[in-house]
PDB file of N, CA and C in Angstrom:
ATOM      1  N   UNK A   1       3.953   1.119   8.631  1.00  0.00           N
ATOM      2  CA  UNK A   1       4.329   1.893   7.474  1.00  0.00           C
ATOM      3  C   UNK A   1       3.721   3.289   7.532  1.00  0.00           C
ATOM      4  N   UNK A   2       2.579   3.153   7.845  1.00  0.00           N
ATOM      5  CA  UNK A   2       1.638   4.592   8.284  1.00  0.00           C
ATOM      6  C   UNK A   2       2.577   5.265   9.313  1.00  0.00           C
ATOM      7  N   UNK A   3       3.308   5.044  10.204  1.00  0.00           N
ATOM      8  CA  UNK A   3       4.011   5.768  11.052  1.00  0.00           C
ATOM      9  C   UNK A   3       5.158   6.544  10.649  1.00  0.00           C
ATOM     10  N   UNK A   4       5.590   5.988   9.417  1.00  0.00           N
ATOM     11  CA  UNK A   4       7.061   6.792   8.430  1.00  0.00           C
ATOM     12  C   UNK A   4       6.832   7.710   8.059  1.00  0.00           C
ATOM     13  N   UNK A   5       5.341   8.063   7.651  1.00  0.00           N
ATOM     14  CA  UNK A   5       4.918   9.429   6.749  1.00  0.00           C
ATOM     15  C   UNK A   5       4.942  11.142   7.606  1.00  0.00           C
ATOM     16  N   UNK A   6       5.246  10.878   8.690  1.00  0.00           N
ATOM     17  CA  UNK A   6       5.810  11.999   9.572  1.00  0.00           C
ATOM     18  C   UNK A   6       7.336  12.333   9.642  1.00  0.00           C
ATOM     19  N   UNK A   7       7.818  10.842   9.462  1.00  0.00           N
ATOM     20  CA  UNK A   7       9.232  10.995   9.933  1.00  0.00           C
ATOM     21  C   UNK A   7      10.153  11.154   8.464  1.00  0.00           C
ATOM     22  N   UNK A   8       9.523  11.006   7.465  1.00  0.00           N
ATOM     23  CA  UNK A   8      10.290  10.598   6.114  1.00  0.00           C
ATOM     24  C   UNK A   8       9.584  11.832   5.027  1.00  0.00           C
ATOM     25  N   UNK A   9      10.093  13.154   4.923  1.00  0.00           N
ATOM     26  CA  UNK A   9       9.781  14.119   3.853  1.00  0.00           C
ATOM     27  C   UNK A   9       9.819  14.019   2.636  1.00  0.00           C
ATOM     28  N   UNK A  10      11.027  13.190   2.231  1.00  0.00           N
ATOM     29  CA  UNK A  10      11.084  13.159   0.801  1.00  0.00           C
ATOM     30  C   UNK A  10      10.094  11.748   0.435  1.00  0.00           C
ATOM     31  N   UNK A  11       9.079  12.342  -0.986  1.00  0.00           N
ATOM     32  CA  UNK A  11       8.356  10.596  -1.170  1.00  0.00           C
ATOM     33  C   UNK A  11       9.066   9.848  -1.885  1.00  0.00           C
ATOM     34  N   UNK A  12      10.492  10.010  -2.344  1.00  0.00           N
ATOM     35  CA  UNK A  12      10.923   9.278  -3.176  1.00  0.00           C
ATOM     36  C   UNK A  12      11.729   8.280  -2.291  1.00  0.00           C
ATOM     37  N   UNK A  13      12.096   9.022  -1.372  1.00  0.00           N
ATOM     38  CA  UNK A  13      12.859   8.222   0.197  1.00  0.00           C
ATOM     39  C   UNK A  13      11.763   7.384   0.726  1.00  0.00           C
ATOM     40  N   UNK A  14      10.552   8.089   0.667  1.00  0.00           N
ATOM     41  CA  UNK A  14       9.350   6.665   1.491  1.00  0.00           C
ATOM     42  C   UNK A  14       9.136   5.912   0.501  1.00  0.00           C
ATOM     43  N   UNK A  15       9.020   6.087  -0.689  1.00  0.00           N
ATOM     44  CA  UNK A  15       8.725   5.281  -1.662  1.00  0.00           C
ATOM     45  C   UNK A  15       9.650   4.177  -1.574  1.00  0.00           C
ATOM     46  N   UNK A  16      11.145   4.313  -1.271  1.00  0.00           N
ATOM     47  CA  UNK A  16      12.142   3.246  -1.478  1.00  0.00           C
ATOM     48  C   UNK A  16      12.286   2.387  -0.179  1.00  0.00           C
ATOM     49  N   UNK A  17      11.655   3.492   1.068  1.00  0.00           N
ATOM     50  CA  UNK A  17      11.447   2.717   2.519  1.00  0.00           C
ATOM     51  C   UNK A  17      10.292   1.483   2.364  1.00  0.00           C
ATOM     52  N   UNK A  18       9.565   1.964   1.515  1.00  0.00           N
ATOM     53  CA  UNK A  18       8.049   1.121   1.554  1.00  0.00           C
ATOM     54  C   UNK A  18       8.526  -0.044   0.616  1.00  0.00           C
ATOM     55  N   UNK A  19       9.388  -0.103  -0.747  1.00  0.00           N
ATOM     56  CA  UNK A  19       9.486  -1.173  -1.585  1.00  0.00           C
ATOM     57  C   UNK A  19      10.047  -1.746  -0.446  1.00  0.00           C
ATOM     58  N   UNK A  20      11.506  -1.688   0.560  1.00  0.00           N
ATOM     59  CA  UNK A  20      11.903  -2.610   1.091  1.00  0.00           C
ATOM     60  C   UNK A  20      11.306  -3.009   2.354  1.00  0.00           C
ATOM     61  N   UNK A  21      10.566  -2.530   2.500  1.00  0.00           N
ATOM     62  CA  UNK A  21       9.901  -2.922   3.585  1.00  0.00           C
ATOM     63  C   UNK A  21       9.279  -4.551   3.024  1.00  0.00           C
ATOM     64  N   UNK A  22       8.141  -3.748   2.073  1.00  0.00           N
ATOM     65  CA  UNK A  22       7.670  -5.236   1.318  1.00  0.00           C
ATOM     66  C   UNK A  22       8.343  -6.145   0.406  1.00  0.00           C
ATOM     67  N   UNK A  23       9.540  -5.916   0.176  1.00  0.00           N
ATOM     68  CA  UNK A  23      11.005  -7.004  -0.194  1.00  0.00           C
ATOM     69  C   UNK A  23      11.266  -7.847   1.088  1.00  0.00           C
ATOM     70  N   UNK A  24      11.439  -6.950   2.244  1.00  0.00           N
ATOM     71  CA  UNK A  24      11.634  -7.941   3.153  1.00  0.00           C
ATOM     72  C   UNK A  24      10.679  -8.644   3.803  1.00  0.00           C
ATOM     73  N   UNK A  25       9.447  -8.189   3.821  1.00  0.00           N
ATOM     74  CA  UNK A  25       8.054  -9.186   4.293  1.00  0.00           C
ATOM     75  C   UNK A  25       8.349  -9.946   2.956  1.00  0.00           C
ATOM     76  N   UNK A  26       7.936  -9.726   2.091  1.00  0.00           N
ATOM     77  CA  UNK A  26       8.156 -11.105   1.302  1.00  0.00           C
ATOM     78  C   UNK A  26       9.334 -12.135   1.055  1.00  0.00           C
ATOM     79  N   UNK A  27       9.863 -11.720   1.494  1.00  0.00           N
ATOM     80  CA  UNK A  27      11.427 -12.116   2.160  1.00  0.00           C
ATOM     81  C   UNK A  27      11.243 -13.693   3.267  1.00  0.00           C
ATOM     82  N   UNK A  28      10.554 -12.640   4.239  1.00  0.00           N
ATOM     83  CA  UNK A  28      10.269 -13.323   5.344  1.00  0.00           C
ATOM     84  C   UNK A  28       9.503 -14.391   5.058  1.00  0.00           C
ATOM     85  N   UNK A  29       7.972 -13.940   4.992  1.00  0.00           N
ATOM     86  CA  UNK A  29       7.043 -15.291   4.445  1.00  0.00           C
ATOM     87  C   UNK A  29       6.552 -14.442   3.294  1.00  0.00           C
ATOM     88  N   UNK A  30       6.423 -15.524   1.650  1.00  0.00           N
ATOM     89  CA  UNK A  30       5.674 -15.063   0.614  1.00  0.00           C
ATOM     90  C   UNK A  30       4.745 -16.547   1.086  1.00  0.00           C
ATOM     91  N   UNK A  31       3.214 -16.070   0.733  1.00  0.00           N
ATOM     92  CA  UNK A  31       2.168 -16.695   0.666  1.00  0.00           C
ATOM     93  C   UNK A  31       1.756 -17.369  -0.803  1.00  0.00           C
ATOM     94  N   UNK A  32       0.866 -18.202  -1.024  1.00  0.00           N
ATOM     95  CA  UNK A  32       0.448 -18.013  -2.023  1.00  0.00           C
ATOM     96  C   UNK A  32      -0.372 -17.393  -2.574  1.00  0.00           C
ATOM     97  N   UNK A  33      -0.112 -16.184  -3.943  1.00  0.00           N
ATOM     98  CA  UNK A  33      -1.077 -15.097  -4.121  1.00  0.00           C
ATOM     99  C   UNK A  33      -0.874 -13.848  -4.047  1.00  0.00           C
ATOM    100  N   UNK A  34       0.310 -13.597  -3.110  1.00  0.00           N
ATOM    101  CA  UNK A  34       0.879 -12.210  -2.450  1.00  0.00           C
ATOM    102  C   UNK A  34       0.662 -11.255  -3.631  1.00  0.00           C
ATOM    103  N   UNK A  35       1.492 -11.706  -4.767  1.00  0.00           N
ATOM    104  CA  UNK A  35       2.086 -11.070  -5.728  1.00  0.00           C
ATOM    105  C   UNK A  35       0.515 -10.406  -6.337  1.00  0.00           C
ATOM    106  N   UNK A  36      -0.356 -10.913  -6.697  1.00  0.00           N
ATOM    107  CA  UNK A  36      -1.365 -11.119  -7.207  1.00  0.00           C
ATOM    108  C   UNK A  36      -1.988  -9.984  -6.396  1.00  0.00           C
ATOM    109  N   UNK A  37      -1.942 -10.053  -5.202  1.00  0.00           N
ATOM    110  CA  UNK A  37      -2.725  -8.991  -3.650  1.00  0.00           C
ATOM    111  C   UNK A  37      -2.312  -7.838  -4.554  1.00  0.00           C
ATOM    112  N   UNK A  38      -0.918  -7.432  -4.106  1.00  0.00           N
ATOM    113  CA  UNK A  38      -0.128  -6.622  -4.337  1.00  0.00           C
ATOM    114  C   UNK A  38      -0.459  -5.781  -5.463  1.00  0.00           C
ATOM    115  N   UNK A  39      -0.443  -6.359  -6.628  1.00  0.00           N
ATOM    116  CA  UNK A  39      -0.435  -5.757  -8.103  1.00  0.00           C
ATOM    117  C   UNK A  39      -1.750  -5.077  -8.426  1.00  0.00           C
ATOM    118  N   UNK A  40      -2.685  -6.189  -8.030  1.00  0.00           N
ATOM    119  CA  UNK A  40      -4.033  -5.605  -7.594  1.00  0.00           C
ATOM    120  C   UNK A  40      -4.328  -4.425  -6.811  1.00  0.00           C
ATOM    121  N   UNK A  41      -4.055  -4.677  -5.365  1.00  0.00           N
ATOM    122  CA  UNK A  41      -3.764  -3.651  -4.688  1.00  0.00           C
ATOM    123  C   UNK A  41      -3.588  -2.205  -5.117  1.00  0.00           C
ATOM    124  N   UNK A  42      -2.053  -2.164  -5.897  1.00  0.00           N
ATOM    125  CA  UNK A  42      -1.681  -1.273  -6.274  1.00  0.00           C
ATOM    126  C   UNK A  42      -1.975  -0.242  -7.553  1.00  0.00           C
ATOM    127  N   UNK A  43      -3.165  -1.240  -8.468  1.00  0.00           N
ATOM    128  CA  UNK A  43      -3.474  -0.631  -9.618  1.00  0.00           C
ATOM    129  C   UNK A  43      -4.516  -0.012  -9.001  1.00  0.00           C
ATOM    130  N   UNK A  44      -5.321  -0.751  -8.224  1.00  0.00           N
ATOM    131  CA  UNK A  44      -7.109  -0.763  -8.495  1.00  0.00           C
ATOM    132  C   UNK A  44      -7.306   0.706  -7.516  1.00  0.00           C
ATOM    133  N   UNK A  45      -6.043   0.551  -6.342  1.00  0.00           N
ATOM    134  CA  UNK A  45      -6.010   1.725  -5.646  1.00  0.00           C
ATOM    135  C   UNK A  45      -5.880   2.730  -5.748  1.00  0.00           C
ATOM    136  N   UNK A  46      -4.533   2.507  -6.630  1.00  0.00           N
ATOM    137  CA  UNK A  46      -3.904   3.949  -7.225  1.00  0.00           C
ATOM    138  C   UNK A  46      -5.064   4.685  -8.155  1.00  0.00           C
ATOM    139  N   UNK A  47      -6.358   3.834  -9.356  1.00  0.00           N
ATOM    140  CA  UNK A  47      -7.051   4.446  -9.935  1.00  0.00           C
ATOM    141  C   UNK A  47      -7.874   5.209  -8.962  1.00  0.00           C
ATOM    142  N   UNK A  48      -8.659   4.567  -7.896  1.00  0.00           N
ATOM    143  CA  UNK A  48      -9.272   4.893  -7.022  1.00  0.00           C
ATOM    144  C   UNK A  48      -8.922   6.379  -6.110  1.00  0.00           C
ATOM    145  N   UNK A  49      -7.765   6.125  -5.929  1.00  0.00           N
ATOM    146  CA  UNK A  49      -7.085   7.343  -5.140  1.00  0.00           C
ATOM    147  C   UNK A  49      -6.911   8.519  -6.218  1.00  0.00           C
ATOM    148  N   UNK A  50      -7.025   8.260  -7.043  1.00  0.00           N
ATOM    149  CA  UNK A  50      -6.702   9.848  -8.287  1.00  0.00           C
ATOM    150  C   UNK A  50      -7.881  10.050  -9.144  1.00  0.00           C
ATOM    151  N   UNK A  51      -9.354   9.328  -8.931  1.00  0.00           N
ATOM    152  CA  UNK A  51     -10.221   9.927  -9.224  1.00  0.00           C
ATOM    153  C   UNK A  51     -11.216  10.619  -7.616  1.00  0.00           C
ATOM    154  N   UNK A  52     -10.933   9.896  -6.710  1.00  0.00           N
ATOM    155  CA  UNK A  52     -11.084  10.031  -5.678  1.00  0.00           C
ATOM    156  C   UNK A  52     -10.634  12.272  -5.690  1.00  0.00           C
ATOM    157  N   UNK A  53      -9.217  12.179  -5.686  1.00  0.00           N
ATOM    158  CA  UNK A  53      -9.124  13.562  -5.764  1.00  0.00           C
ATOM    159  C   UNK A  53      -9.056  14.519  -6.662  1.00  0.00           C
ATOM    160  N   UNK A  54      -9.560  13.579  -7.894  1.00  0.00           N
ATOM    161  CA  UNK A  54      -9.948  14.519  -9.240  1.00  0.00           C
ATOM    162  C   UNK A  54     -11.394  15.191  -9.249  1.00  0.00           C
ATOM    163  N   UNK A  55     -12.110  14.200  -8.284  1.00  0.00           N
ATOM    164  CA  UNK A  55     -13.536  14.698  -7.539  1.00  0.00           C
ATOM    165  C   UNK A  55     -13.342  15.911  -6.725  1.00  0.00           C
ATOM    166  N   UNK A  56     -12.316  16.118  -5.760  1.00  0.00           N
ATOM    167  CA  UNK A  56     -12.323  17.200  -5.282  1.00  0.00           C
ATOM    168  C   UNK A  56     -12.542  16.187  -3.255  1.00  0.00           C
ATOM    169  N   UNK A  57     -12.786  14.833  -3.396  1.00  0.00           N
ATOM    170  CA  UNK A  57     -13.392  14.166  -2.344  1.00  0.00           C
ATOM    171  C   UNK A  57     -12.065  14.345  -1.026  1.00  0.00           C
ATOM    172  N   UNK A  58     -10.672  14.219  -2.061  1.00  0.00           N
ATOM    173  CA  UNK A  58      -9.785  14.035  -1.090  1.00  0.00           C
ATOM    174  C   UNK A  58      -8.521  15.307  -1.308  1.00  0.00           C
ATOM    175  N   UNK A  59      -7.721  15.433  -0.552  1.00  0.00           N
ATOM    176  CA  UNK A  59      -6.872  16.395  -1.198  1.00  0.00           C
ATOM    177  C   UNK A  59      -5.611  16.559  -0.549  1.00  0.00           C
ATOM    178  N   UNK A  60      -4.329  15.794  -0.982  1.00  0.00           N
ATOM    179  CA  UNK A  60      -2.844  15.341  -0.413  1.00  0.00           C
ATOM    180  C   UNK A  60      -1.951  16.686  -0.905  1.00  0.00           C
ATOM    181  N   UNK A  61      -1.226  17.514   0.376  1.00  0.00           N
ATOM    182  CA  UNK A  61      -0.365  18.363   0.198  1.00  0.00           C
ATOM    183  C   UNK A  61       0.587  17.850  -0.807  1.00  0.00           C
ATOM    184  N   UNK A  62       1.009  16.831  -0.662  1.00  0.00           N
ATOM    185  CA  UNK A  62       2.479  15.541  -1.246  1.00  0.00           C
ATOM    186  C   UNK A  62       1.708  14.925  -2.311  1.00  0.00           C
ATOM    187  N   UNK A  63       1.869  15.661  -3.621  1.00  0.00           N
ATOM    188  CA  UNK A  63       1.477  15.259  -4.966  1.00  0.00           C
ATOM    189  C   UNK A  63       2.719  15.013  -6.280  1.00  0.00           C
ATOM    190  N   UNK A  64       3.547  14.164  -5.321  1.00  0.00           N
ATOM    191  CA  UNK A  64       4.259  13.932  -6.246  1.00  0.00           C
ATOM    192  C   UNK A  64       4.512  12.934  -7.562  1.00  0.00           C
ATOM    193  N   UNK A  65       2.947  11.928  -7.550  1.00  0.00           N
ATOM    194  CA  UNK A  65       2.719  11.276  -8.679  1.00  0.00           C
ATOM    195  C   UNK A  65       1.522  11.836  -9.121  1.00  0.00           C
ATOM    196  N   UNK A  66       1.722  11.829 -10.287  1.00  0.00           N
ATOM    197  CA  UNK A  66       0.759  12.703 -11.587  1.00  0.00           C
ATOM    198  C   UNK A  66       0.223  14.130 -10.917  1.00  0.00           C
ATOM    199  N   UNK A  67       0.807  14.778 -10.214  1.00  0.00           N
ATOM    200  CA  UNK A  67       0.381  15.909  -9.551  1.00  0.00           C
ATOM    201  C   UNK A  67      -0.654  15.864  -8.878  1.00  0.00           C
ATOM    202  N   UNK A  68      -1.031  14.733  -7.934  1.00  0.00           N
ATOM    203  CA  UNK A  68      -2.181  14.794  -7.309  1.00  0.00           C
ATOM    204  C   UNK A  68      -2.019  13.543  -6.229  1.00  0.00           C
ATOM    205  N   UNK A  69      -1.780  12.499  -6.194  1.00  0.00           N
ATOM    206  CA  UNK A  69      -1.268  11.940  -4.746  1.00  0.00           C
ATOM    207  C   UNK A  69       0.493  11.769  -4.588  1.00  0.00           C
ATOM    208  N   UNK A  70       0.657  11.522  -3.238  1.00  0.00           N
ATOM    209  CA  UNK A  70       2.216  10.840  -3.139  1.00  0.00           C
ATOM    210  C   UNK A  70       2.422   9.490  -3.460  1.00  0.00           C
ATOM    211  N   UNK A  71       3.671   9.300  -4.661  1.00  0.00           N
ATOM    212  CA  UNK A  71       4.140   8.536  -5.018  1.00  0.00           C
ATOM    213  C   UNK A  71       4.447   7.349  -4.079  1.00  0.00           C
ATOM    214  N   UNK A  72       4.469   7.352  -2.951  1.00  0.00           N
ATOM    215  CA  UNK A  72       4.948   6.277  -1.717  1.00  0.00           C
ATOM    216  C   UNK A  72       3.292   5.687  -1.573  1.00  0.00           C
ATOM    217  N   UNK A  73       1.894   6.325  -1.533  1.00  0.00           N
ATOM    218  CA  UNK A  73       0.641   6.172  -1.647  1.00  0.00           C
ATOM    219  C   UNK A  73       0.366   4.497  -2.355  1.00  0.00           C
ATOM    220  N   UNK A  74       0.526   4.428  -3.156  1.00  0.00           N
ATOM    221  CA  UNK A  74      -0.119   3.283  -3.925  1.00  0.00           C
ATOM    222  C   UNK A  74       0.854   2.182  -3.278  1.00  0.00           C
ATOM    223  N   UNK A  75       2.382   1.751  -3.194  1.00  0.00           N
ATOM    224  CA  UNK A  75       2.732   1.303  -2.429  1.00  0.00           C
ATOM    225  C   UNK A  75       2.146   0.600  -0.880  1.00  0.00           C
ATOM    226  N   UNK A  76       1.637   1.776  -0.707  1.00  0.00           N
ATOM    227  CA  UNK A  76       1.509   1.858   1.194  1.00  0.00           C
ATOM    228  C   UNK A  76      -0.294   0.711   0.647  1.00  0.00           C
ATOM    229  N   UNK A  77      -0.885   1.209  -0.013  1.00  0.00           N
ATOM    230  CA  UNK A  77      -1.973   0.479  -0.694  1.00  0.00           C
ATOM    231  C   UNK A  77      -1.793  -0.739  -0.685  1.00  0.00           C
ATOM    232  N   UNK A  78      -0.577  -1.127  -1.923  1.00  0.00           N
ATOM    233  CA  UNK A  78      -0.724  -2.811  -1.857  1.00  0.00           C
ATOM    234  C   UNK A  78      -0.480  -3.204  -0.924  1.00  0.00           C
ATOM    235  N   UNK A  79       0.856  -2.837  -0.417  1.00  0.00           N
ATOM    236  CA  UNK A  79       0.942  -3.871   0.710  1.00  0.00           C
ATOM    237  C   UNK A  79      -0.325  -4.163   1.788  1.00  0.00           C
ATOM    238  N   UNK A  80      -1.040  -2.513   2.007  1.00  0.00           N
ATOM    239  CA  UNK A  80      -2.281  -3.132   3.037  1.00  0.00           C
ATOM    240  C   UNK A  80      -3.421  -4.026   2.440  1.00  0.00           C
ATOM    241  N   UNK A  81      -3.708  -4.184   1.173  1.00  0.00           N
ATOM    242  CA  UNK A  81      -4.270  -4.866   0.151  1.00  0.00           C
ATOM    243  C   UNK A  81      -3.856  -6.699   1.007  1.00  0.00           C
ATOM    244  N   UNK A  82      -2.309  -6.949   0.993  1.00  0.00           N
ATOM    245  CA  UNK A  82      -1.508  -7.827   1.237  1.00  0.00           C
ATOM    246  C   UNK A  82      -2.023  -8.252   2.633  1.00  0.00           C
ATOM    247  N   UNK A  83      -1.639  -7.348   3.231  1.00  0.00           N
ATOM    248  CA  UNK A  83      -1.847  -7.841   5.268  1.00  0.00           C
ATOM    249  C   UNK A  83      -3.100  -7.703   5.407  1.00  0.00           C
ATOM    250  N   UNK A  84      -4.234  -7.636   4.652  1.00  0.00           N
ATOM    251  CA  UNK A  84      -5.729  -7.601   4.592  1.00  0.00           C
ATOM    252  C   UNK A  84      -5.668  -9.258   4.420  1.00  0.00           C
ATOM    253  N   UNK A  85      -5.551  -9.462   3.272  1.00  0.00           N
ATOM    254  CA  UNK A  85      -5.525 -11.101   3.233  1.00  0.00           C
ATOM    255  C   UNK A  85      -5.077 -11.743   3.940  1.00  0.00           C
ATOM    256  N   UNK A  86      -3.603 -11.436   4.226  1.00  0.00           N
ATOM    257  CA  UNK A  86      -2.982 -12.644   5.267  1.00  0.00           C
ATOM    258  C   UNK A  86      -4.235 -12.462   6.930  1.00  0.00           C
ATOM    259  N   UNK A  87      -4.354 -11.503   7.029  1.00  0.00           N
ATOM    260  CA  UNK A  87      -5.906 -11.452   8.738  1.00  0.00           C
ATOM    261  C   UNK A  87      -6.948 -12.070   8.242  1.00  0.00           C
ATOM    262  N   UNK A  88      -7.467 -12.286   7.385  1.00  0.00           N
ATOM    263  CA  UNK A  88      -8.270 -12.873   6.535  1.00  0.00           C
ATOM    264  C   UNK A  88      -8.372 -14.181   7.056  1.00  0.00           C
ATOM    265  N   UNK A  89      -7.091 -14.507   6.295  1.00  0.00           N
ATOM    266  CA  UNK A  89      -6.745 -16.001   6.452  1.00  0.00           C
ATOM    267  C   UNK A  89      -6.870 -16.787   7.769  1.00  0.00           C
ATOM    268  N   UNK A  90      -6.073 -16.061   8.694  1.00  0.00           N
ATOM    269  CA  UNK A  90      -5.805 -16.062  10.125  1.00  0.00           C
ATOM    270  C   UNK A  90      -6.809 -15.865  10.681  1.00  0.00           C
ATOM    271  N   UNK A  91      -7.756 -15.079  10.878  1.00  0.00           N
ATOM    272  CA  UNK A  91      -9.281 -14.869  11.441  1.00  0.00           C
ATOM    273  C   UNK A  91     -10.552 -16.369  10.947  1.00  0.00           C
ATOM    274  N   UNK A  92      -9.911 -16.434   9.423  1.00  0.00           N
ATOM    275  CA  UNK A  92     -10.654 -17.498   9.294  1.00  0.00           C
ATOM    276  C   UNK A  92     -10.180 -19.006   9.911  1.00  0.00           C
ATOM    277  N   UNK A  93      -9.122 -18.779   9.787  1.00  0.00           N
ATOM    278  CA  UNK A  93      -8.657 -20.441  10.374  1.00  0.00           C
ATOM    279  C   UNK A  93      -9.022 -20.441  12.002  1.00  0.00           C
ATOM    280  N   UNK A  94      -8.763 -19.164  12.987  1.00  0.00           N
ATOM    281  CA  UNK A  94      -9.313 -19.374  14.170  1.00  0.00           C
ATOM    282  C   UNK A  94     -10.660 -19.840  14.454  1.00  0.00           C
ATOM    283  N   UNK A  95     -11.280 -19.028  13.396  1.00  0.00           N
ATOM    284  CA  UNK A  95     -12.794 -19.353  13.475  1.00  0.00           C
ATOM    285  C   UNK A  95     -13.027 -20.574  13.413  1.00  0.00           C
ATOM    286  N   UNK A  96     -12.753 -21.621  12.644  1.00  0.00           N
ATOM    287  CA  UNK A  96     -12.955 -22.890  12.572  1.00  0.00           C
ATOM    288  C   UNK A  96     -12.238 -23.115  13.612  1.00  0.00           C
ATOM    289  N   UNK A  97     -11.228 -23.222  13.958  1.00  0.00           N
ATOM    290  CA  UNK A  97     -10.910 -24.034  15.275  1.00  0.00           C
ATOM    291  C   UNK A  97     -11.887 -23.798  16.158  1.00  0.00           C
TER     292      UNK A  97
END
């Protein structure tokens, strides 16, 4: 998903690349919890990311939500929120084997 943000200018176009992206992973396999990752993900980040550059800490050319990060941003968040858990999972179950 990190690789689109070169190729895709408009954020309202990555924004709609990124929902289906994660329509179709959840498509593919939903876990139990995803939803839960996700929502989380996407709040706790998005606060994080806009005091983050209300500090002055970070600073995105592409401020097209609330005038200060890109709208496709919190998106790109949950879902990595999401594939954090599912390696999680997977790292832990190897481990025991």
């Amino acid at each position: 998903m990190v690789g689109l943000i070169p190729l895709v200018s408009g954020d309202i176009a990555l924004t709609v690349i990124y929902c289906g992206i994660i329509g179709v992973a959840f498509g593919i396999r939903y876990e139990k919890h995803d939803s839960i990752f996700l929502i989380f993900g996407f709040v706790v980040l998005t606060i994080s990311e806009l005091f983050f550059v209300s500090t002055g800490v970070e600073i995105f050319t592409r401020t097209s939500l609330f005038g200060l990060i890109p709208l496709w941003l919190p998106f790109l968040w949950a879902y990595a929120f999401v594939a954090i858990k599912r390696s999680i999972i997977i790292l832990d179950n190897n481990l025991e084997s």
